[in-house]
C-alpha atoms as a PDB file:
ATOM      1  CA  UNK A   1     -25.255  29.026  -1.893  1.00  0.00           C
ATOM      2  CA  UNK A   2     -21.837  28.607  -1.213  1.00  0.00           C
ATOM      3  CA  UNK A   3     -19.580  26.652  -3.537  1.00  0.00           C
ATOM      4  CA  UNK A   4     -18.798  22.888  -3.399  1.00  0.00           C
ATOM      5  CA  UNK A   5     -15.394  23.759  -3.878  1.00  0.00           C
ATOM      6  CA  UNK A   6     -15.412  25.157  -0.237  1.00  0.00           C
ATOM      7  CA  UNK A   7     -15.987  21.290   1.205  1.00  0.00           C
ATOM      8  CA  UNK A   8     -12.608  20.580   0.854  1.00  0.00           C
ATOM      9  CA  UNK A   9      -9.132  21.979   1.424  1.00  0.00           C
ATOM     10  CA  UNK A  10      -6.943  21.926  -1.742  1.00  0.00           C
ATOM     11  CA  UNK A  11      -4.098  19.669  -1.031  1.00  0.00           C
ATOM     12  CA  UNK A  12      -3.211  16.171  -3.196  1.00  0.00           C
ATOM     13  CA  UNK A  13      -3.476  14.227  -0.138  1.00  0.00           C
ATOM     14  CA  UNK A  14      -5.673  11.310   0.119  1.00  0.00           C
ATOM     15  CA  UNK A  15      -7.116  12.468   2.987  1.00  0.00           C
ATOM     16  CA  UNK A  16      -9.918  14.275   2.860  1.00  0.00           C
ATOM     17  CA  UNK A  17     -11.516  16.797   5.238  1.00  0.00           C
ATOM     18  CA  UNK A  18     -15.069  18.001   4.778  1.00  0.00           C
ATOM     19  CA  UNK A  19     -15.170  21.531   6.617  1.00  0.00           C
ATOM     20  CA  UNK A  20     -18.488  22.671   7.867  1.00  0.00           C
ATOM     21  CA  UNK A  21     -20.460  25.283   5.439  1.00  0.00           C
ATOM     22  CA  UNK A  22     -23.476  26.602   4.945  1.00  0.00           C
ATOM     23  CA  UNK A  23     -25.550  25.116   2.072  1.00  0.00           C
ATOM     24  CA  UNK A  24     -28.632  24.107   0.792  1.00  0.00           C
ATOM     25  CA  UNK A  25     -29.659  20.230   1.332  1.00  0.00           C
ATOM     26  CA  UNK A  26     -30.459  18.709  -1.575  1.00  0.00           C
ATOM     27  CA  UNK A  27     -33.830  17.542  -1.268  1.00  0.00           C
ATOM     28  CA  UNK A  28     -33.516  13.769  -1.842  1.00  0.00           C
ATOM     29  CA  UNK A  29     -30.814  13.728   1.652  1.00  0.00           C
ATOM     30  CA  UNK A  30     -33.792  14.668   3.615  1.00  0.00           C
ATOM     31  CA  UNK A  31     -36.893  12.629   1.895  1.00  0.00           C
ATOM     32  CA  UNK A  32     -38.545  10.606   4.361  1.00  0.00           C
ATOM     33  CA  UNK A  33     -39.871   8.435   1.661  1.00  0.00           C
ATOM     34  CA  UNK A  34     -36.034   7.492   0.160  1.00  0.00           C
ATOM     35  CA  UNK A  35     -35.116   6.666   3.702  1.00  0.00           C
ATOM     36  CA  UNK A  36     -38.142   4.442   4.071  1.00  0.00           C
ATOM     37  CA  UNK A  37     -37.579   2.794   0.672  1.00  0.00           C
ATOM     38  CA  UNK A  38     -33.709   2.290   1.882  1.00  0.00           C
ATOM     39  CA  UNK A  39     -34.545   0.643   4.771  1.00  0.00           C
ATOM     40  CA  UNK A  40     -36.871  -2.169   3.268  1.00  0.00           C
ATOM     41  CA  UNK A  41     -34.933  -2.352  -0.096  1.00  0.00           C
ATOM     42  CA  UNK A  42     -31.812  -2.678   2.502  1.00  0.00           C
ATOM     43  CA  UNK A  43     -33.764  -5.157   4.986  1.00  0.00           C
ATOM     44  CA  UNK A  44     -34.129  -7.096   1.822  1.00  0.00           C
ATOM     45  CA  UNK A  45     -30.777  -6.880   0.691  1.00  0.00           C
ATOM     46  CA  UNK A  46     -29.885  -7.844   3.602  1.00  0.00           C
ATOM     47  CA  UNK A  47     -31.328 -11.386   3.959  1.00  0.00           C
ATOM     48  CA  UNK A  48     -30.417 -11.886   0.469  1.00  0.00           C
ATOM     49  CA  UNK A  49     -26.532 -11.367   1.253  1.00  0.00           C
ATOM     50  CA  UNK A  50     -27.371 -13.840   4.113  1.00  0.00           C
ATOM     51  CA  UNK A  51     -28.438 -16.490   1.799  1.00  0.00           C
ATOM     52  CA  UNK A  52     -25.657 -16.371  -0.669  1.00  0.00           C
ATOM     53  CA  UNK A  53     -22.979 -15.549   1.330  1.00  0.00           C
ATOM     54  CA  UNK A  54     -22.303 -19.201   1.995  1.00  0.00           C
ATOM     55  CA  UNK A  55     -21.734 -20.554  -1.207  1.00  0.00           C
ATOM     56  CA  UNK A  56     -19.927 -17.505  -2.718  1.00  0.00           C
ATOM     57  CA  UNK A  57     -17.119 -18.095   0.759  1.00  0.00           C
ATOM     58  CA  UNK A  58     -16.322 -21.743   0.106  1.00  0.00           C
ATOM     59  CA  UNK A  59     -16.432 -21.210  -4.213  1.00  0.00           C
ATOM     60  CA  UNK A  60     -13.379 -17.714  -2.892  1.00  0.00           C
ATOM     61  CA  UNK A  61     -11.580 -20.586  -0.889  1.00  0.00           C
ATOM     62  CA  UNK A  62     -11.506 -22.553  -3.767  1.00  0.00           C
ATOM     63  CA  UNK A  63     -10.587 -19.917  -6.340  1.00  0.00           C
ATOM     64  CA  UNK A  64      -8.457 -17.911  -4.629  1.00  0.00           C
ATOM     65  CA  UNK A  65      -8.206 -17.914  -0.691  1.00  0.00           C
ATOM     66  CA  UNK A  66      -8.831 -15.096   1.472  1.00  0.00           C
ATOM     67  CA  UNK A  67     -11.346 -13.055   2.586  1.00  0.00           C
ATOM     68  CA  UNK A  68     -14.755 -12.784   1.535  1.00  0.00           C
ATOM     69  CA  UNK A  69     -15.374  -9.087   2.156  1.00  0.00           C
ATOM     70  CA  UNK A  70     -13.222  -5.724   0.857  1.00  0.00           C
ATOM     71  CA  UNK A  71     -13.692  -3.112   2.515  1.00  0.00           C
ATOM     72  CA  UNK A  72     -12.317   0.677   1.215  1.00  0.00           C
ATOM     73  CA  UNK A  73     -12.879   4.032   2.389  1.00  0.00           C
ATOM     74  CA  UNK A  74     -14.959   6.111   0.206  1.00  0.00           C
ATOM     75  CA  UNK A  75     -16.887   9.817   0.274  1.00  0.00           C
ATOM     76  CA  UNK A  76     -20.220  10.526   0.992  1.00  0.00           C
ATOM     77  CA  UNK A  77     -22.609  13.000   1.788  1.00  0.00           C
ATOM     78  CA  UNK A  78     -20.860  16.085   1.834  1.00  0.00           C
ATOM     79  CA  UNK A  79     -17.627  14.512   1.341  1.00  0.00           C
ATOM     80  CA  UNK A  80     -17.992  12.805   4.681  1.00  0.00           C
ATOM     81  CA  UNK A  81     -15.677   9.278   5.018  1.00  0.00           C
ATOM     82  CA  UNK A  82     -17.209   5.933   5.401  1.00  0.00           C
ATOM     83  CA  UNK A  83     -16.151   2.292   5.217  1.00  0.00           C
ATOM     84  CA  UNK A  84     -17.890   0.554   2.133  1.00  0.00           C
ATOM     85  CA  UNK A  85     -17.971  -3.384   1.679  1.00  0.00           C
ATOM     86  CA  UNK A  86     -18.021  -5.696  -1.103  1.00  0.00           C
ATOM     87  CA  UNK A  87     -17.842  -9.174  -1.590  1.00  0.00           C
ATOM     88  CA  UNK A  88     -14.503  -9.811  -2.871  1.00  0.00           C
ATOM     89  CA  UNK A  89     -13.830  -9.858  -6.459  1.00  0.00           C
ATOM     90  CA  UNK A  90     -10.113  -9.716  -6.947  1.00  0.00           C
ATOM     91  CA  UNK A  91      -7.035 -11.532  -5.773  1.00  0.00           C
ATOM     92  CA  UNK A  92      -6.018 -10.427  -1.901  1.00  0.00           C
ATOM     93  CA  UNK A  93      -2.845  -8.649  -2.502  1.00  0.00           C
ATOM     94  CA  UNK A  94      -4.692  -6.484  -5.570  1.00  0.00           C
ATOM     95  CA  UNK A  95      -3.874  -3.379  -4.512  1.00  0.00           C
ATOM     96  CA  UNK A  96      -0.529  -3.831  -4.143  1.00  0.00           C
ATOM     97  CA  UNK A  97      -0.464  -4.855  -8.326  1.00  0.00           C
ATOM     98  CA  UNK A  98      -2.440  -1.738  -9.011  1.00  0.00           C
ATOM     99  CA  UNK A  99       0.544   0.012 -10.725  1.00  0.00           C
ATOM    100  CA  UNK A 100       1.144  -3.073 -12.807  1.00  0.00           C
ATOM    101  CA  UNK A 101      -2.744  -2.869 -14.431  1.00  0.00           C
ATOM    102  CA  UNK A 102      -2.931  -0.482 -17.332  1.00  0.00           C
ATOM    103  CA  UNK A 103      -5.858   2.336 -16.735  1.00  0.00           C
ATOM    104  CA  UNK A 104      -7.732   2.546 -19.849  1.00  0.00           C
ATOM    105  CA  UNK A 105     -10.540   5.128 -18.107  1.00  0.00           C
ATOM    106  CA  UNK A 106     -10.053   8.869 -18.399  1.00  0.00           C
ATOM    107  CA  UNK A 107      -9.844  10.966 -15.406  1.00  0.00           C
ATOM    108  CA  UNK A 108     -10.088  10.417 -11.504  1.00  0.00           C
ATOM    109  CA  UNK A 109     -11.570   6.419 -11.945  1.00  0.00           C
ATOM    110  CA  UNK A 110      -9.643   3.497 -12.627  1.00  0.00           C
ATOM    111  CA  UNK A 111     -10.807   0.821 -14.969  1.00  0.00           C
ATOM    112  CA  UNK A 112      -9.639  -1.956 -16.992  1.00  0.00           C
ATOM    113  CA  UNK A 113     -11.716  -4.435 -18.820  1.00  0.00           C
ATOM    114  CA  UNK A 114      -9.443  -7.332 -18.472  1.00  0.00           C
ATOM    115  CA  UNK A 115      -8.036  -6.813 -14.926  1.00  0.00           C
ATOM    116  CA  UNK A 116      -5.850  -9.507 -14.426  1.00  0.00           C
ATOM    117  CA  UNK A 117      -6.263  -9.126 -10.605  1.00  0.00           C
ATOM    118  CA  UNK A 118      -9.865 -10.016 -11.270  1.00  0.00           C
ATOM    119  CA  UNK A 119     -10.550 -13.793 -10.263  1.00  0.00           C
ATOM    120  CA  UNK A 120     -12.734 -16.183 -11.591  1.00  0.00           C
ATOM    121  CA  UNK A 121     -15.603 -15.897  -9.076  1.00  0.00           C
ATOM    122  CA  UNK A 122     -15.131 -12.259  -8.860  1.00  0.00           C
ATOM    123  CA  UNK A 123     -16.008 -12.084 -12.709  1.00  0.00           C
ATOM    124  CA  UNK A 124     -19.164 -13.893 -11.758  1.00  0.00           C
ATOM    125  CA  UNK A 125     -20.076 -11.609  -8.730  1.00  0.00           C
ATOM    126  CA  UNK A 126     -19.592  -8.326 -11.035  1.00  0.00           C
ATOM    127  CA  UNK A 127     -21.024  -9.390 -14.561  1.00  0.00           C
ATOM    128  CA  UNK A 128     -24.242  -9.919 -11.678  1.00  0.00           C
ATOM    129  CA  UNK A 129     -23.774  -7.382 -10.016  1.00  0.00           C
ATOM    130  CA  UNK A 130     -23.510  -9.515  -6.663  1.00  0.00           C
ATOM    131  CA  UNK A 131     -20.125  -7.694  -5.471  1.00  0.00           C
ATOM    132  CA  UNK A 132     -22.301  -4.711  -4.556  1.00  0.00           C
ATOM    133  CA  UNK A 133     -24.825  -6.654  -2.351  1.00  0.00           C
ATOM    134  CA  UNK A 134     -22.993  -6.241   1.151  1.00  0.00           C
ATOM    135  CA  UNK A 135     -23.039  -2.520   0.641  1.00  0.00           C
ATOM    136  CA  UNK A 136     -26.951  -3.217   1.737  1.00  0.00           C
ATOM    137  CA  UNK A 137     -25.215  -2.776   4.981  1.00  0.00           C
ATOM    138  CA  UNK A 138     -24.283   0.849   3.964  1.00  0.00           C
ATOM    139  CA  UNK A 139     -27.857   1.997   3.296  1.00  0.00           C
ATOM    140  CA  UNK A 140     -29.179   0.772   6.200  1.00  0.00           C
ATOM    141  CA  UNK A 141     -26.899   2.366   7.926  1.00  0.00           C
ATOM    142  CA  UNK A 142     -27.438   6.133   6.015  1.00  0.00           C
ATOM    143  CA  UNK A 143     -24.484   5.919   4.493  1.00  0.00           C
ATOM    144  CA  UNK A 144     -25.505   5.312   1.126  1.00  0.00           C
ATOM    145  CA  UNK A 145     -28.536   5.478  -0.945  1.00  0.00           C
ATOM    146  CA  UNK A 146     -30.305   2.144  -3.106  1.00  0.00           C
ATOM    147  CA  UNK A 147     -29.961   5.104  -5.555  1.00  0.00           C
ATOM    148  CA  UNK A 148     -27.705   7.867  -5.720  1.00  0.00           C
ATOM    149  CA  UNK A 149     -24.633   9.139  -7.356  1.00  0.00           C
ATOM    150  CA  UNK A 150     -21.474   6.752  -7.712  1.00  0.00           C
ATOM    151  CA  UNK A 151     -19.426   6.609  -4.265  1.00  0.00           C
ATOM    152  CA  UNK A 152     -15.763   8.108  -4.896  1.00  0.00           C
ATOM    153  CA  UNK A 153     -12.568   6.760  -3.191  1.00  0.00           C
ATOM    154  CA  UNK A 154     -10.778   9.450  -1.002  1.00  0.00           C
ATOM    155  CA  UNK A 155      -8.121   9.366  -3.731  1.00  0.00           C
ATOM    156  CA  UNK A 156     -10.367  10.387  -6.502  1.00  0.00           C
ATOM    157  CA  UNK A 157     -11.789  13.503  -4.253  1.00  0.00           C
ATOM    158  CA  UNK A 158      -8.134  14.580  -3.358  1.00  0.00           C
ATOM    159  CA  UNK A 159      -7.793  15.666  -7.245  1.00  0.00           C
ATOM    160  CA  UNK A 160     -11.207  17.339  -7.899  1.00  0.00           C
ATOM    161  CA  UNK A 161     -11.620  20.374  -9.817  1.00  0.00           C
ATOM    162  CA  UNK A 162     -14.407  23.010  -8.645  1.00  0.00           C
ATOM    163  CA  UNK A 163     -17.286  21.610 -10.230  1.00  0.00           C
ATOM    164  CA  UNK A 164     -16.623  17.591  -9.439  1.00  0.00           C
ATOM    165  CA  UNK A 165     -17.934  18.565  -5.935  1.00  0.00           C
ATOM    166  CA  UNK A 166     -21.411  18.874  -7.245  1.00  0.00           C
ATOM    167  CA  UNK A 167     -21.537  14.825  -7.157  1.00  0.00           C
ATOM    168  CA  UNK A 168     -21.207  14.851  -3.420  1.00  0.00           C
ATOM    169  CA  UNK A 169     -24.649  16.661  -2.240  1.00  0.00           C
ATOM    170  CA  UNK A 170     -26.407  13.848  -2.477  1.00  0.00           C
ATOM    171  CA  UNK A 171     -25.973  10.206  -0.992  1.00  0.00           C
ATOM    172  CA  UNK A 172     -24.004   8.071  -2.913  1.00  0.00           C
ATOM    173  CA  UNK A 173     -25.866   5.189  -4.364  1.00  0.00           C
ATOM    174  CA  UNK A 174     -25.657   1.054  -5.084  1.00  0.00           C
ATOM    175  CA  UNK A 175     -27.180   1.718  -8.470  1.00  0.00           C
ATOM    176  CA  UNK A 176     -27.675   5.243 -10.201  1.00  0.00           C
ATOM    177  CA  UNK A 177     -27.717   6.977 -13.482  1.00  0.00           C
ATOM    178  CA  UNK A 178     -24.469   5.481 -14.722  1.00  0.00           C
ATOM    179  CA  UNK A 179     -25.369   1.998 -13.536  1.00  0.00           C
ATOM    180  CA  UNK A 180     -28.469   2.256 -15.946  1.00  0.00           C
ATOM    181  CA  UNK A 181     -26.951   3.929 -19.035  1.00  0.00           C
ATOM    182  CA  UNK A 182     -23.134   1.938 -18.914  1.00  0.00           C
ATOM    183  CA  UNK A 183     -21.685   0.874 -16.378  1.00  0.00           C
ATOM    184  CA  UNK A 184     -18.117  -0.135 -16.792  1.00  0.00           C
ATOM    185  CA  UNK A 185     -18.762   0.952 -20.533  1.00  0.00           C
ATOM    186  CA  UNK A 186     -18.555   4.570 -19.389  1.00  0.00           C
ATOM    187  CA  UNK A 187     -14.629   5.149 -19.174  1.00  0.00           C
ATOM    188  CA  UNK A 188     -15.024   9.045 -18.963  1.00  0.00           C
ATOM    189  CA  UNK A 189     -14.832  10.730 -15.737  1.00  0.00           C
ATOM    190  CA  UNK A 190     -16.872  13.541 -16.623  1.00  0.00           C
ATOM    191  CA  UNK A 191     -19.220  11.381 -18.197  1.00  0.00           C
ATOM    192  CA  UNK A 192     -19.724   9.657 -14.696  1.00  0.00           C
ATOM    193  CA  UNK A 193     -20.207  13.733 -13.058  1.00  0.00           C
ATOM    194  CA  UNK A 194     -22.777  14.223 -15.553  1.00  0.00           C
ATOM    195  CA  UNK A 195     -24.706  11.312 -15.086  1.00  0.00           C
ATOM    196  CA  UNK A 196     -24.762  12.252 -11.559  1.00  0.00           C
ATOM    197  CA  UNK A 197     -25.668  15.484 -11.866  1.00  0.00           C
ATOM    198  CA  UNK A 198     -28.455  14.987 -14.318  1.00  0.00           C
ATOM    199  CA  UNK A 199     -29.396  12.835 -11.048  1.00  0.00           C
ATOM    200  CA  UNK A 200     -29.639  15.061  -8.898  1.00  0.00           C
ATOM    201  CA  UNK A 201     -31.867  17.525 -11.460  1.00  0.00           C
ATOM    202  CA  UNK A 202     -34.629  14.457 -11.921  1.00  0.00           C
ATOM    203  CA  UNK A 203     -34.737  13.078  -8.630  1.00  0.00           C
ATOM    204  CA  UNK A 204     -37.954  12.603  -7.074  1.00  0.00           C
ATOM    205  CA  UNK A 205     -39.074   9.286  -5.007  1.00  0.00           C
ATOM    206  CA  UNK A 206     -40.796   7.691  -8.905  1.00  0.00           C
ATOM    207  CA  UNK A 207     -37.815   8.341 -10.264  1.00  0.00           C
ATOM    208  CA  UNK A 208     -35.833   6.340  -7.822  1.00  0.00           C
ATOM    209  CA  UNK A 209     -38.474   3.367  -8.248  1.00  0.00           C
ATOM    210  CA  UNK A 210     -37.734   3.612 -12.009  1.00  0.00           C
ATOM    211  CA  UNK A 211     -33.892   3.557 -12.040  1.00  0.00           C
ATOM    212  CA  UNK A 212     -33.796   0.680  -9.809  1.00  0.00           C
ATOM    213  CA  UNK A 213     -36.377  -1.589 -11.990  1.00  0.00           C
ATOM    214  CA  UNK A 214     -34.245  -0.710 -14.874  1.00  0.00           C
ATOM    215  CA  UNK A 215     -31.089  -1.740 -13.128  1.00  0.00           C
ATOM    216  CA  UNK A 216     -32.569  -5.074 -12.058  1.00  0.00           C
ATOM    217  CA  UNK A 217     -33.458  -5.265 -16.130  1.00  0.00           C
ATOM    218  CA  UNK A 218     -29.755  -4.408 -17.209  1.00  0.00           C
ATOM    219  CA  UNK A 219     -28.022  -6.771 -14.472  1.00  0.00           C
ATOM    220  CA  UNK A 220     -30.312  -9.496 -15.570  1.00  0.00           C
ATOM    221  CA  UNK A 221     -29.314  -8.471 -19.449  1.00  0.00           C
ATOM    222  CA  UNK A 222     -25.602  -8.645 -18.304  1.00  0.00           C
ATOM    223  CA  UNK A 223     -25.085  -5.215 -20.455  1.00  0.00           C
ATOM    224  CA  UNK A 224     -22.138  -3.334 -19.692  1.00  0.00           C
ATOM    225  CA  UNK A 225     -20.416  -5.233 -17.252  1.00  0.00           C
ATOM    226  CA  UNK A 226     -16.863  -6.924 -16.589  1.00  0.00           C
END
């Protein structure tokens, strides 16, 4: 099989360019099953985001005006690019005050329990886990997964070491492994690869069904969030 580390070119920009190579597909990018489930749990999703995506634009217009999507460009399959969306959970000029927010994560994420670029509905819409709901649009699509590995921004891929690459053979995911056992508790990088790793070891189409049951029971617990 030939290495992950092959994918990319080895370069600190933040642009990233998956070369073509030959490998083996993991078996979960090919399931007809997952892609069946990812439609209907997406279809669903879908209609939900409908629903609520009224009340959460005029609560952002009082809060803090803007708009009520972010979109960023993340990696996945194979490295490939892709536009992910979000409803909105921080102030509109955030990444601009980026360098002014202390990272207290280790490694290629960036995290920080009291971002004060966080507003107050966006607190709301990630202690729920509602931020993540318009990326329904992304599995429908094939982009991403209802399960799957945690999607990395092009930035975080630019600085990867051999073995982060592993993370990419499978479809990134709304909920996964390190949704389930942490979420924004889990301020290790590596901790994050092995999670996803350990995913891609168990998967099989009753595993999926499991992890997202026990996400619904950890969002509804509020456990590791911020």
């Amino acid at each position: 099989m030939t290495s992950p580390a092959n994918l990319y070119p080895r370069n600190t920009s933040t642009r990233v360019q998956p070369l073509r190579v030959e490998r083996q597909v993991h078996a979960s990018v090919v399931s007809k099953t997952k892609r069946a489930l990812d439609i209907f749990g997406a279809i669903v999703g879908l209609m939900i985001t409908g629903l609520i995506a009224i009340p959460i634009a005029i609560a952002m217009q009082f809060d803090d005006p803007g708009k009520i999507f972010y979109s960023q460009t993340r990696c996945g399959f194979s490295g490939k690019p892709f536009t992910i969306w979000k409803f909105r959970s921080m102030i509109a000029n955030a990444e601009q005050k980026r360098h002014l927010v202390e990272n207290q994560a280790i490694g290629h994420i960036f995290k920080n329990e009291n971002d004060p670029r966080v507003t107050r509905v966006g607190r709301f819409l990630r202690r729920t886990s509602i931020d993540e709901f318009p990326q329904f649009w992304n599995v429908l699509k094939g982009e991403m997964s209802l399960v799957g590995t945690r999607p990395p921004t092009t930035a975080e891929v630019a600085m990867y070491e051999d073995h982060h690459f592993e993370r990419l053979k499978v479809k990134p995911g709304i909920t996964g492994e390190w949704q389930v056992r942490g979420r924004s508790e889990i301020l290790d990088f590596e901790d994050i690869v092995r999670l996803d790793l350990e995913y891609q070891q168990k998967w099989s189409f009753f595993y999926d069904l499991k992890l997202i049951f026990q996400t619904i029971a950890v969002v509804l617990a509020r456990k590791g969030a911020c």
